[in-house]
Protein backbone atom coordinates (compact mmCIF):
# COMPACT_ATOMS: atom_id res chain seq x y z
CA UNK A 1 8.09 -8.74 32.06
CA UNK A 2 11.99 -9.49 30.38
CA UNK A 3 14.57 -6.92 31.73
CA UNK A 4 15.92 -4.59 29.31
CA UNK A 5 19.29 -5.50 28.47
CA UNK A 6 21.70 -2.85 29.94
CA UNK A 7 24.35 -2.90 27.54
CA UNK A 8 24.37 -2.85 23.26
CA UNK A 9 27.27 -4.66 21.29
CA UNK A 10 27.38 -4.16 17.41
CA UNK A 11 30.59 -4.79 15.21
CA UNK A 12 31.79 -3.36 12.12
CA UNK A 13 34.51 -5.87 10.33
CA UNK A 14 34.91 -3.48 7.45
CA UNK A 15 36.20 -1.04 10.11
CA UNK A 16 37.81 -3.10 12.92
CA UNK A 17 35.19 -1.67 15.30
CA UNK A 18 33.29 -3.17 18.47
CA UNK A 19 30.99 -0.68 19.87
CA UNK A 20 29.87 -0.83 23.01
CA UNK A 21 26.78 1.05 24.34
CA UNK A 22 25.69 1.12 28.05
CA UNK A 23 22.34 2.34 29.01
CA UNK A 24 20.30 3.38 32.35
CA UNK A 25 21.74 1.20 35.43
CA UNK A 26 24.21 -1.09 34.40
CA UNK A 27 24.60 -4.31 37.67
CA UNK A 28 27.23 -6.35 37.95
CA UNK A 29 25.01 -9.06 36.62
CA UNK A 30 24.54 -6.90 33.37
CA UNK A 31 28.41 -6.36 32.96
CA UNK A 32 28.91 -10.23 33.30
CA UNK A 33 26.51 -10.87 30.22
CA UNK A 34 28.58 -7.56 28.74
CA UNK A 35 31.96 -9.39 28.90
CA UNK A 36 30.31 -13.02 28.11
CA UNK A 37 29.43 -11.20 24.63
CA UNK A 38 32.78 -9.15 24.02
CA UNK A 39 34.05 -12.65 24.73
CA UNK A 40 31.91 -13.85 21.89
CA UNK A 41 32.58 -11.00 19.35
CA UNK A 42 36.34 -10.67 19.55
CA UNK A 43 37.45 -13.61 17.61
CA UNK A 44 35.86 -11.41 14.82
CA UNK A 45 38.74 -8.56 15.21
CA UNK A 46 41.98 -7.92 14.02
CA UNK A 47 45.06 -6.79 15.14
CA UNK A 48 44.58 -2.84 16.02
CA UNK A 49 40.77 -2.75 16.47
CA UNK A 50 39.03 0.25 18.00
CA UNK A 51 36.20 -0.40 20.84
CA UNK A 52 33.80 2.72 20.84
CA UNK A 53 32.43 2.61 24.46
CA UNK A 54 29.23 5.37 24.84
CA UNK A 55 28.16 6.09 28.16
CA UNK A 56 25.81 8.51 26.97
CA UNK A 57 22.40 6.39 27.92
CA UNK A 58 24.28 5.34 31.32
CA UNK A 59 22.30 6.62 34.28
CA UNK A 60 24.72 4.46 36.66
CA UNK A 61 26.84 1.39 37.16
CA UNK A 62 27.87 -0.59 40.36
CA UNK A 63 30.85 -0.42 41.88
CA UNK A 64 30.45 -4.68 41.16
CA UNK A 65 30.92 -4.02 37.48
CA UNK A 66 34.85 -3.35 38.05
CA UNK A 67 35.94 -6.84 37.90
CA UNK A 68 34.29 -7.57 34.71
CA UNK A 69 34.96 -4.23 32.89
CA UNK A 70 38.81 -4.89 33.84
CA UNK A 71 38.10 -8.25 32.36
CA UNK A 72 36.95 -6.94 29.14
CA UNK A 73 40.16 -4.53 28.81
CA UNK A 74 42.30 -7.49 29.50
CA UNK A 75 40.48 -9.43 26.74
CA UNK A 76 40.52 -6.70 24.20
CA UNK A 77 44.41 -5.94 25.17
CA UNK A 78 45.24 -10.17 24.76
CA UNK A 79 43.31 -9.80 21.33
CA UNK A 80 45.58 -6.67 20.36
CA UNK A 81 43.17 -3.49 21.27
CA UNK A 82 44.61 0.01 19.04
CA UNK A 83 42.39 2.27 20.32
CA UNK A 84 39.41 3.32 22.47
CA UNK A 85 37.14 5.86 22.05
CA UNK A 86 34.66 6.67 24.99
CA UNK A 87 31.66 8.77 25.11
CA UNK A 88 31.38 10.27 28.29
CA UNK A 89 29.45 13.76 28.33
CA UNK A 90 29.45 14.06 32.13
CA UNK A 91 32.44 13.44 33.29
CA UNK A 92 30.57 12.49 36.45
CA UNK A 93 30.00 9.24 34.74
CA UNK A 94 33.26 8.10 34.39
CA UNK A 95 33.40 5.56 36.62
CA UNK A 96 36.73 4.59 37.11
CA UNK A 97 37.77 4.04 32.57
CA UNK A 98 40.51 6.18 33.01
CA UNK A 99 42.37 4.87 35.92
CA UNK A 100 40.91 1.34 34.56
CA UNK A 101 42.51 1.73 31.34
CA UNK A 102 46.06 3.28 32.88
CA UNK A 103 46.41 -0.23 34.84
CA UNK A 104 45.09 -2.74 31.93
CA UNK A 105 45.96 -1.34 28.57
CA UNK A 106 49.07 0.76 29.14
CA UNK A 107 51.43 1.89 26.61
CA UNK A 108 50.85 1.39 23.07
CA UNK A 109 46.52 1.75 23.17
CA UNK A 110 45.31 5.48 21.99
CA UNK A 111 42.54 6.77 24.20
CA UNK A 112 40.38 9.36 22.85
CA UNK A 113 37.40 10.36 25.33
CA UNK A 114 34.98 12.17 23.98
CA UNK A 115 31.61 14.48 25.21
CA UNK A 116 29.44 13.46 22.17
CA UNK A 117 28.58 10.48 19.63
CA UNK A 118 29.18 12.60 16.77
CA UNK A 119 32.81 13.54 17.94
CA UNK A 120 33.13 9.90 18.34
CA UNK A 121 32.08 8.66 15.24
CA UNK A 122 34.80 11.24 14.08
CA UNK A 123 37.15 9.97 15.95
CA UNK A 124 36.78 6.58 14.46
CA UNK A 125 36.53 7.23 11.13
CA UNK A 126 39.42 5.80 8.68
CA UNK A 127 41.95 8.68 7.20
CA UNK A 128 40.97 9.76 3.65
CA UNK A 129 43.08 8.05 0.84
């Protein structure tokens, strides 16, 4: 029986947006094939994108993944990352994102962490005109 992928990428172009969902136990295998794809799906941002990142499904993630997450925040910074907005409703699984993000996107990236999908999808949405 096929593994169950441990990760969910969808884009929005109309709003700049790469979300990035990570479910049950996410290996260091899983977080290659993660970056492989962000690799993929960048090209298709501009300038200032947002990267909604939703822990909320994660059950756990190996200490391995480090390497490639801090991969896929260097990617996202070369391509011109705005902001990030994280779904983490127990803090107990942030795994390192915050001190991750201090050393790889630094100044000028807006970090919004959030407990719930809803205050995410909030977060993201475009200012009224």
């Amino acid at each position: 029986m096929p593994s169950r992928p441990e990760f969910e990428i969808q884009t929005d172009a109309v709003l700049n947006l790469v979300r990035i969902r990570y479910v049950r136990h996410v290996t260091a295998a899983g977080m290659k094939a993660c970056r492989a794809e962000v690799e993929r799906v960048l090209p298709g941002t501009r300038a200032g994108f947002t990267v909604l990142t939703d822990l909320s499904g994660l059950d756990s993630m190996d200490l391995d993944c480090v390497p490639h997450l801090a991969k896929i925040m260097d990617l996202c910074r070369a391509k011109g990352i705005g902001t990030v907005v994280r779904v983490i409703p127990d803090p107990n699984k942030d795994i390192g994102f915050n001190i991750l993000s201090a050393i790889h996107y630094r100044r000028g990236v807006r970090v919004v962490t959030c407990e719930s999908l809803a205050e995410a999808e909030r977060a993201i949405k475009p200012p009224a005109k």
